[in-house]
Protein backbone atom coordinates (compact mmCIF):
# COMPACT_ATOMS: atom_id res chain seq x y z
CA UNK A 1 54.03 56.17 24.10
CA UNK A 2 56.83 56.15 26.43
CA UNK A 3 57.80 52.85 28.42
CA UNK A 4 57.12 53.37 32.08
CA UNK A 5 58.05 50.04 33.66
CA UNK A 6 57.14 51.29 37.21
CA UNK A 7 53.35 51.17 35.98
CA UNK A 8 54.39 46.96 35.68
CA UNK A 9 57.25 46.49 38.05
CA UNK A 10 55.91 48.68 41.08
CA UNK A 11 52.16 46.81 41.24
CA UNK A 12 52.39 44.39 43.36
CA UNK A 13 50.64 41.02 43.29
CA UNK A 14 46.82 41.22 44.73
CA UNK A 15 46.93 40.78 48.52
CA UNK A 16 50.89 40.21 48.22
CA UNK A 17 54.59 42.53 48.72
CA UNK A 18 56.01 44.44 46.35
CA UNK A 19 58.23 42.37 43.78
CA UNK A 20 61.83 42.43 43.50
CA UNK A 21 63.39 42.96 40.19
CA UNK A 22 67.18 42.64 39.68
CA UNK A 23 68.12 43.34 35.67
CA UNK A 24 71.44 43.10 33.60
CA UNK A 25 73.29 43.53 30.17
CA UNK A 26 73.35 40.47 28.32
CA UNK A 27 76.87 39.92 28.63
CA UNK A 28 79.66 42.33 29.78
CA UNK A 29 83.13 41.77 28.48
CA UNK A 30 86.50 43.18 29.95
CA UNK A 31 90.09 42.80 28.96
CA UNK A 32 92.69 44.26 26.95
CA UNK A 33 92.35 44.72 22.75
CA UNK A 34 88.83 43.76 23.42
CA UNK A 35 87.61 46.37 20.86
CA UNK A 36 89.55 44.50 17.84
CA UNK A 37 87.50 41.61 18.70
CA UNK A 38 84.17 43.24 18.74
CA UNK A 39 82.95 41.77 15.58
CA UNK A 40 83.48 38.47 16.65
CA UNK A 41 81.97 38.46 20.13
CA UNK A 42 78.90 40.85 17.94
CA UNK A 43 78.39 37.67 15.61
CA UNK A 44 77.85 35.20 18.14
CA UNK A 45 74.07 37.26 18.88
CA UNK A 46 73.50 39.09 15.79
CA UNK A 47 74.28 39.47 12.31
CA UNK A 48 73.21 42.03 9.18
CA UNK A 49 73.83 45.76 9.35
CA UNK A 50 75.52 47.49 12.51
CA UNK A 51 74.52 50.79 13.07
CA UNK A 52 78.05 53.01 14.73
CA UNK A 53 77.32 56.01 17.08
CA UNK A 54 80.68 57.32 17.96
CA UNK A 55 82.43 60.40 19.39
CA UNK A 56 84.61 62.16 16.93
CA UNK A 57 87.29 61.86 19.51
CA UNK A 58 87.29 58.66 18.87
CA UNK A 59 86.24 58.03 15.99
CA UNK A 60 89.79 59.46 14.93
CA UNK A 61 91.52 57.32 17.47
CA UNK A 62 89.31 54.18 17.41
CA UNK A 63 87.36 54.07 14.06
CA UNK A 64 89.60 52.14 11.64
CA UNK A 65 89.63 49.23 14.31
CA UNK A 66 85.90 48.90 15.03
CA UNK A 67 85.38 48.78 11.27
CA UNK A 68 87.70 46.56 10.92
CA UNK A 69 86.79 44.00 13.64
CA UNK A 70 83.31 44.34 12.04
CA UNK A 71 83.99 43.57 8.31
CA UNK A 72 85.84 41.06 8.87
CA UNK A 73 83.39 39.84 10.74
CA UNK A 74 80.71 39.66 7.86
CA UNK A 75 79.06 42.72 9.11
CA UNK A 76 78.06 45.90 6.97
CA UNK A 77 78.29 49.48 9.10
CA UNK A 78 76.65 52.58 8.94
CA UNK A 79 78.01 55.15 10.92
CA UNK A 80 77.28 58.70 12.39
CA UNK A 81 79.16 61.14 14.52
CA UNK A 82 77.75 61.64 18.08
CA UNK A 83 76.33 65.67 18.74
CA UNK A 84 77.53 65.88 22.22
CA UNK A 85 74.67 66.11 24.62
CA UNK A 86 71.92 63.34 24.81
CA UNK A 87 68.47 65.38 24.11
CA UNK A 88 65.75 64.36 22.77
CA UNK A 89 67.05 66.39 19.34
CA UNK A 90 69.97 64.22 19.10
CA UNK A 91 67.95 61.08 19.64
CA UNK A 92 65.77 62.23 16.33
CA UNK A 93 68.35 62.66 14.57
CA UNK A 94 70.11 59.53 15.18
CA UNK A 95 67.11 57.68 14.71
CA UNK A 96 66.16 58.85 11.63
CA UNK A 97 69.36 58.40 10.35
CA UNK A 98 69.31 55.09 10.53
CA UNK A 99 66.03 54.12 9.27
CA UNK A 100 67.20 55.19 5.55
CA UNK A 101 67.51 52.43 3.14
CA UNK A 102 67.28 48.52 5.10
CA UNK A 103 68.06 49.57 8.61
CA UNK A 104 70.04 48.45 11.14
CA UNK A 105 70.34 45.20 12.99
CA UNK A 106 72.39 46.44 16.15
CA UNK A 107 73.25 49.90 17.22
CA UNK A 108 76.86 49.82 18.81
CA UNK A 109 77.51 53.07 20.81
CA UNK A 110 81.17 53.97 21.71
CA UNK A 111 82.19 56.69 23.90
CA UNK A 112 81.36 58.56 26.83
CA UNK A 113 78.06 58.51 29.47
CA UNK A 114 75.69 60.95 26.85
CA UNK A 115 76.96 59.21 23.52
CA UNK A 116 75.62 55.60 25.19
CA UNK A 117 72.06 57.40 26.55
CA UNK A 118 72.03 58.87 23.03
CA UNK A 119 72.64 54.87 21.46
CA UNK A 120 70.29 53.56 23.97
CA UNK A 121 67.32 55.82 23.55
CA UNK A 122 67.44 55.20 19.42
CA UNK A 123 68.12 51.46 19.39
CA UNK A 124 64.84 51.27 21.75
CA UNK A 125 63.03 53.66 19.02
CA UNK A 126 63.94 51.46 16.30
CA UNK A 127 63.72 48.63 17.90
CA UNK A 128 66.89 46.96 17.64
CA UNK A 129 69.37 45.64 20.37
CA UNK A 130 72.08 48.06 21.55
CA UNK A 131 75.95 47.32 22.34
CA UNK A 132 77.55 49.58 24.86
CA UNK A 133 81.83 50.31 24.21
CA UNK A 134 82.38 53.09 26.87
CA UNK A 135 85.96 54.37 26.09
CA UNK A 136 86.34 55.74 29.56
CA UNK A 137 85.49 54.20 33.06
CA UNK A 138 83.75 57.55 33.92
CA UNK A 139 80.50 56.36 34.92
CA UNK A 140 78.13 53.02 35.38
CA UNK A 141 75.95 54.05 32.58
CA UNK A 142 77.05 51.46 29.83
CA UNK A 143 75.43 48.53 31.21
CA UNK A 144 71.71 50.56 32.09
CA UNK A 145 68.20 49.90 30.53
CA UNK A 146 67.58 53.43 30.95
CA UNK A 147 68.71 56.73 29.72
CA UNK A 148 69.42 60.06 31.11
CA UNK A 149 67.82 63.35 29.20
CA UNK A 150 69.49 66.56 29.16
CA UNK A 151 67.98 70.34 27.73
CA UNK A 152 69.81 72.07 25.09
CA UNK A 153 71.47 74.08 27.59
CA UNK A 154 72.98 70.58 29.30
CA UNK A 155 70.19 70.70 32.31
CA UNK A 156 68.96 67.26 33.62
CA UNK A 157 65.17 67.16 32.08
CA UNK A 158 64.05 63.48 32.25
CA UNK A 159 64.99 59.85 32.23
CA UNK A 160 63.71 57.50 29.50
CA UNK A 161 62.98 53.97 30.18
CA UNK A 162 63.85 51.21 27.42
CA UNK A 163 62.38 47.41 28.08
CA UNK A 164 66.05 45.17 28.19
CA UNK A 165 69.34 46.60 28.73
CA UNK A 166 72.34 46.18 26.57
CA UNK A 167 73.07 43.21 24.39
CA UNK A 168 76.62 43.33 25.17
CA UNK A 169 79.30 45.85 26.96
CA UNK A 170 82.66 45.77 26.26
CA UNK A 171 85.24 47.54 28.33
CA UNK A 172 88.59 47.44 26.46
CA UNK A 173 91.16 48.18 29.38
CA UNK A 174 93.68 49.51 26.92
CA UNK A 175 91.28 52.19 25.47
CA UNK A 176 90.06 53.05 28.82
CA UNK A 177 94.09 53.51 30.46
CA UNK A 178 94.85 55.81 28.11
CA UNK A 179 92.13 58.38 28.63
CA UNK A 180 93.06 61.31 31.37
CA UNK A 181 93.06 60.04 34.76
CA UNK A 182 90.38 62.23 35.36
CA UNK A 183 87.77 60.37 34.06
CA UNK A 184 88.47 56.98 35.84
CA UNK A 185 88.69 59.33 39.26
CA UNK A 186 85.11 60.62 38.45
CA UNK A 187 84.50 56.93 37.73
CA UNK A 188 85.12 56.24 41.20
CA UNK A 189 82.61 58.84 42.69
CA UNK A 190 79.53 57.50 41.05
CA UNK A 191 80.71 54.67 41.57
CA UNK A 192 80.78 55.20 45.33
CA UNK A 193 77.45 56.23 45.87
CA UNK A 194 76.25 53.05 44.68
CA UNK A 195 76.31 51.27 48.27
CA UNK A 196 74.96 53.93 50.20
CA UNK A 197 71.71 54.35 47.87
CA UNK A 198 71.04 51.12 47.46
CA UNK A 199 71.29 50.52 51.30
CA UNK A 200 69.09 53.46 51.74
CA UNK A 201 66.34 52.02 49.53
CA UNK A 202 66.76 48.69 51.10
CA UNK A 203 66.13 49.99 54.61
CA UNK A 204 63.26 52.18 53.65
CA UNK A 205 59.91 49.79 52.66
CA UNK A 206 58.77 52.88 50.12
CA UNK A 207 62.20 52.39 48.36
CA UNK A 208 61.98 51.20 44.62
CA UNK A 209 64.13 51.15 42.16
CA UNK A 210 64.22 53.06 38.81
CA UNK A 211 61.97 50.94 37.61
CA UNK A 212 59.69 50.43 40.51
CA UNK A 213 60.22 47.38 42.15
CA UNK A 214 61.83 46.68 45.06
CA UNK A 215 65.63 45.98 45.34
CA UNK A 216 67.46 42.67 45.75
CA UNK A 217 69.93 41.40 47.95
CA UNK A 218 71.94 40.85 45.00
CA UNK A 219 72.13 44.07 44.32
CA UNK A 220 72.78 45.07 47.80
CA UNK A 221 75.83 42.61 47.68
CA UNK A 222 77.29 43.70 44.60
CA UNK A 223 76.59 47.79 45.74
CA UNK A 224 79.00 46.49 48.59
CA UNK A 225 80.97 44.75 47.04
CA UNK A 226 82.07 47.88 44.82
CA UNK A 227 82.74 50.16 47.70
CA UNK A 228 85.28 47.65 49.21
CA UNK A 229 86.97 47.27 45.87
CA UNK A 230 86.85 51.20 45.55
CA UNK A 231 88.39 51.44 49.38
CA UNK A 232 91.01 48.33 48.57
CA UNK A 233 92.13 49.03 45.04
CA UNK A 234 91.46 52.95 44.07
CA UNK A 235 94.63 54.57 44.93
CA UNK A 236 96.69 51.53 43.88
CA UNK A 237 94.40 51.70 39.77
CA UNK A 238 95.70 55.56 39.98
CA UNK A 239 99.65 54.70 40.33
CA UNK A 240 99.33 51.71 37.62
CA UNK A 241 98.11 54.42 34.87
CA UNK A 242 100.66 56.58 35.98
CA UNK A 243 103.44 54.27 35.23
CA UNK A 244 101.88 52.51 32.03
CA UNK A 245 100.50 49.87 34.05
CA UNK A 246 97.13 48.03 33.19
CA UNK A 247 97.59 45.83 36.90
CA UNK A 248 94.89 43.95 39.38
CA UNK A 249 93.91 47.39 40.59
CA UNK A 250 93.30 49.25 37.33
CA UNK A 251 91.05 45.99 36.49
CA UNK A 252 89.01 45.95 39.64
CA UNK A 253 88.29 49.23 39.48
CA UNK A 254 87.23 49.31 35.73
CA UNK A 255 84.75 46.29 36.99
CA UNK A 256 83.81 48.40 40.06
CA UNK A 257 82.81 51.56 38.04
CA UNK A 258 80.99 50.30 35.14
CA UNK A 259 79.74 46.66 35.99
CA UNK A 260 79.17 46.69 39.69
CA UNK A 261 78.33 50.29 39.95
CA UNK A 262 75.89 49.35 36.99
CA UNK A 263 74.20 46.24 38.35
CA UNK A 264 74.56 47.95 41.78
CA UNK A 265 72.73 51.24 41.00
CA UNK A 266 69.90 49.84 38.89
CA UNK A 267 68.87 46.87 40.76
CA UNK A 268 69.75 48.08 44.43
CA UNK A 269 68.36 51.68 43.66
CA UNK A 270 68.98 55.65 43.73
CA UNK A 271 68.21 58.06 46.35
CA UNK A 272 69.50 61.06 47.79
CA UNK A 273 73.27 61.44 46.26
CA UNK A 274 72.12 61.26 42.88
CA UNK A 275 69.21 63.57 43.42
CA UNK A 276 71.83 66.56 44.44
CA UNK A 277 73.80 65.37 41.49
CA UNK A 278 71.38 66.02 39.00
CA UNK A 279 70.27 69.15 40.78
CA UNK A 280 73.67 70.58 40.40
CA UNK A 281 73.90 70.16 37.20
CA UNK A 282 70.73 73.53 37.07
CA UNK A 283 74.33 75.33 37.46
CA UNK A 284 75.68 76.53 34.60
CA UNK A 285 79.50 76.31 35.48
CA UNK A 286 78.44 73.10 37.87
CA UNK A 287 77.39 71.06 34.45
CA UNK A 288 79.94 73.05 32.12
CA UNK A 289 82.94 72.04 33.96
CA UNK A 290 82.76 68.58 36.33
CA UNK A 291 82.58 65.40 35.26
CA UNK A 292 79.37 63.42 36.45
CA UNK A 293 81.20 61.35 39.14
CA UNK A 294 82.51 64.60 40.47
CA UNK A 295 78.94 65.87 41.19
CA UNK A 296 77.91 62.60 42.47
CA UNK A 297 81.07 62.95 45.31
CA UNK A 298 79.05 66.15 46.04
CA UNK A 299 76.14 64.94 46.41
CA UNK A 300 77.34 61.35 48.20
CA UNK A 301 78.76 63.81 50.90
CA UNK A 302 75.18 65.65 51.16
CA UNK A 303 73.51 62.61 51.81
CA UNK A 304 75.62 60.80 54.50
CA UNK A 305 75.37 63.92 56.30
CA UNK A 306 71.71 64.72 55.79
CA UNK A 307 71.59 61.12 57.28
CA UNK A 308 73.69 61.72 60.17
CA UNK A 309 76.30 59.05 59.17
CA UNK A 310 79.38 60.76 60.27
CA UNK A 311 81.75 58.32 60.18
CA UNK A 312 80.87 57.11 57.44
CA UNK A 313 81.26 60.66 55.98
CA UNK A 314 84.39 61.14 57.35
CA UNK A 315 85.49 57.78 55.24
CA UNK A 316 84.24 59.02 51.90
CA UNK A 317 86.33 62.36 52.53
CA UNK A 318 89.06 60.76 53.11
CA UNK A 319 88.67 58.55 50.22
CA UNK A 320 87.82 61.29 48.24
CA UNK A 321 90.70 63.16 49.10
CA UNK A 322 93.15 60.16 48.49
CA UNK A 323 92.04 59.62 44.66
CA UNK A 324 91.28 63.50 44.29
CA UNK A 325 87.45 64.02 43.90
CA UNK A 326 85.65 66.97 45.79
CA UNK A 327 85.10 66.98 49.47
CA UNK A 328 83.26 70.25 48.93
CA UNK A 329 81.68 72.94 46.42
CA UNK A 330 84.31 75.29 47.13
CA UNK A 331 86.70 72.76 44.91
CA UNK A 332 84.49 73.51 42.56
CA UNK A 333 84.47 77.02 42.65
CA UNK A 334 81.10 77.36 44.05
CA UNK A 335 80.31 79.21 47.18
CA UNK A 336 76.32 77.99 48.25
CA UNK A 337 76.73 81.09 50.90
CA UNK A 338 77.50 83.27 48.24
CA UNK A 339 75.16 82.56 45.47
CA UNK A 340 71.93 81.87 47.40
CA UNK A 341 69.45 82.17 44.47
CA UNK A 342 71.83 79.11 42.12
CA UNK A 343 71.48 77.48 45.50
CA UNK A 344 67.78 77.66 45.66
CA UNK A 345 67.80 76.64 41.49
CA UNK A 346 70.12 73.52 42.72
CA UNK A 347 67.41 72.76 45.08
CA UNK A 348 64.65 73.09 43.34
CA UNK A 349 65.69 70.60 40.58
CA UNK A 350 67.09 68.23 43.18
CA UNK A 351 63.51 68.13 44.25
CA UNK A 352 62.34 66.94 41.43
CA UNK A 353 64.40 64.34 40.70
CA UNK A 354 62.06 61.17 41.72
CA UNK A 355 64.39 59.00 43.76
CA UNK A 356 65.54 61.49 46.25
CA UNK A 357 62.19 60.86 47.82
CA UNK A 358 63.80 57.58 48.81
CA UNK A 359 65.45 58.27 51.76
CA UNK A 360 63.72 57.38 54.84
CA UNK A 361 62.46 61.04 55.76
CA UNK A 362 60.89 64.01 54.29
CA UNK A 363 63.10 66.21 51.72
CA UNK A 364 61.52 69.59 52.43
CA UNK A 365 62.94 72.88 50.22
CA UNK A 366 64.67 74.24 53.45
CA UNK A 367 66.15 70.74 54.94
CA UNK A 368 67.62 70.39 51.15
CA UNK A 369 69.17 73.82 51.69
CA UNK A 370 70.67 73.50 55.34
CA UNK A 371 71.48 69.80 54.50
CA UNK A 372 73.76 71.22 51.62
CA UNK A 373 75.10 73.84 53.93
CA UNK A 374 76.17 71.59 56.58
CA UNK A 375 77.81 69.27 54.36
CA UNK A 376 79.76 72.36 52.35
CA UNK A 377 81.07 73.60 56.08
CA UNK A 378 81.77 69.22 57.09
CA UNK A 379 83.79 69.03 53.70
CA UNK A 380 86.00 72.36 54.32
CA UNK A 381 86.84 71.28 57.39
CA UNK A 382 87.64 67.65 56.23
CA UNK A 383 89.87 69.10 53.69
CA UNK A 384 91.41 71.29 55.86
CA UNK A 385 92.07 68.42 58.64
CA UNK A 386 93.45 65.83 55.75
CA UNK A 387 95.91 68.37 54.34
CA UNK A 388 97.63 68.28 57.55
């Protein structure tokens, strides 16, 4: 049976308010040639069999250290080659694979946003804790106690809830410099939603979190607190890759994406910029060719403006525009005028994407449609204003 922790976390004590839940990883770990260490942090929590689910990116690039770092930690490793999209398919089969012969004591994941759903969702089904290595600062996902399911044709389908979050993340800066800038620029678009959704559930009394409490200050705090290092230190992170620099900047922002963005997100809350996000992805060259940060700029646009924060809105484009994520569909090749009926398919899965029933009005079919509108004609004519 599936975990639904808003069944638990979203009743609220007889005659009393709704609780407030704030959750975490275990322990999150940052710094350069973390990864060669792995095995020793790994044995301070857990011993036995470690169970590898790795990209074959880098499993080429990265696999002879984490093996390494393992044995000679006293550890023996299975291993398996991440399929690329984080269904319910690959979850089987990852599973399974590791219930031949003893088992596994810890599942470490390393790679991208779907590989770490993919380790998440089978350590819960077998029952062992999970480690997080994300080998890009792409998105906050590493440090979640939840998963995100996709089709077979890459369409968001379903989240699925596990009951802790990570044992451990580690964020090796050196690993995470060297991947294309493009992915620690996406990075920064999830990552900037994170304030504005967790405000939103704050300020509306129906908000809950993913899983169904209310948020916490904390979160709130932290959701801030990774916007202002975003603002501060984004541009600056993008010139210290450039020149071979892993600097202040690159660090903060590394934080700000994965840890912040994670504690931020899951304990303050999701609402409307997420909801377009995963609606966009019922587009075919939407989900094919951006990254999930890029969507998430998107859909951070759509909701400032469906909530009549203009300045605010004006701030993101410009911050967008200074780090290079999209102001506007038409970056992405996408013309909403154009191709009505993908419009109305964006919309429709938007819709049913829980937490975009957290903002503090009514999401009808038609508000979705001339909130998207009016935020494709603000971001053309933020671009064009900014390129001046």
């Amino acid at each position: 049976m599936a975990l639904d922790p808003n069944a638990i976390y979203g009743m609220s004590p007889e005659g009393g308010r709704p609780i407030q839940l704030f959750i975490s990883p275990s322990q999150y770990i940052q710094g350069q040639g973390t990864l060669g260490y792995l095995g020793r942090y790994l044995s301070l929590c857990v011993s036995g069999t470690a169970g590898i689910l790795i990209t074959p990116g880098r499993d080429r690039l990265l696999g002879g250290i984490v093996d390494k770092s393992l044995t000679g930690s006293g550890f023996s490793t299975e291993k398996t080659i991440f399929g690329g999209e984080s269904t319910l398919d690959e979850v089987s089969r990852v599973e399974a694979l590791f219930r031949q012969g003893t088992g596994i004591n810890v599942l470490i994941g390393i790679g991208g946003g779907k590989c770490l759903d993919t380790a998440r969702m089978a350590a819960s089904r077998l029952g062992v804790p999970v480690v997080t290595v994300p080998t890009t600062a792409s998105t906050d996902a590493p440090t979640a106690a939840h998963s995100v399911i996709y089709d077979n044709k890459g369409v968001f389908a379903d989240v699925d809830f596990h009951s802790t979050n990570p044992l451990m993340v580690l964020a090796d800066l050196d690993v995470i410099a060297a991947a294309p800038v493009r992915y620690i620029v996406a990075g920064m678009g999830d990552a900037f939603s994170t304030f504005y959704e967790a405000r939103c559930c704050m300020e509306n009394p129906k908000g809950r979190t993913a899983r169904g409490a209310r948020p916490t200050m904390a979160a709130l705090a932290i959701a801030r607190q990774c916007r202002d290092l975003l603002l501060k230190h984004g541009t600056q992170a993008l010139d210290e890759i450039r020149r071979g620099i892993i600097g202040e900047s690159l660090a903060r922002i590394v934080e700000a994406n994965i840890l912040l963005s994670g504690l931020g997100f899951e304990s303050g809350g999701l609402a409307g910029a997420h909801g377009i996000a995963q609606g966009l992805t019922a587009v075919a060259q939407l989900h094919d060719n951006c990254l999930h940060g890029e969507l998430v700029a998107i859909g951070v646009m759509a909701q400032l403006v469906m909530e009549k924060r203009m300045n605010e809105a004006k701030e993101a484009a410009r911050f967008f525009y200074d780090v290079g994520l999209p102001l506007n569909l038409k970056q992405l090749g996408f013309d909403p005028y154009a191709r009505g009926s993908e419009l109305q398919d964006i919309i429709n899965t938007s819709l049913n994407v829980f937490f975009i029933r957290y903002e503090p009005f009514e999401i009808t079919g038609p508000f979705l449609k001339a909130s998207l509108l009016e935020a494709y004609d603000f971001g053309i004519q933020m671009e064009k204003e900014l390129a001046k």
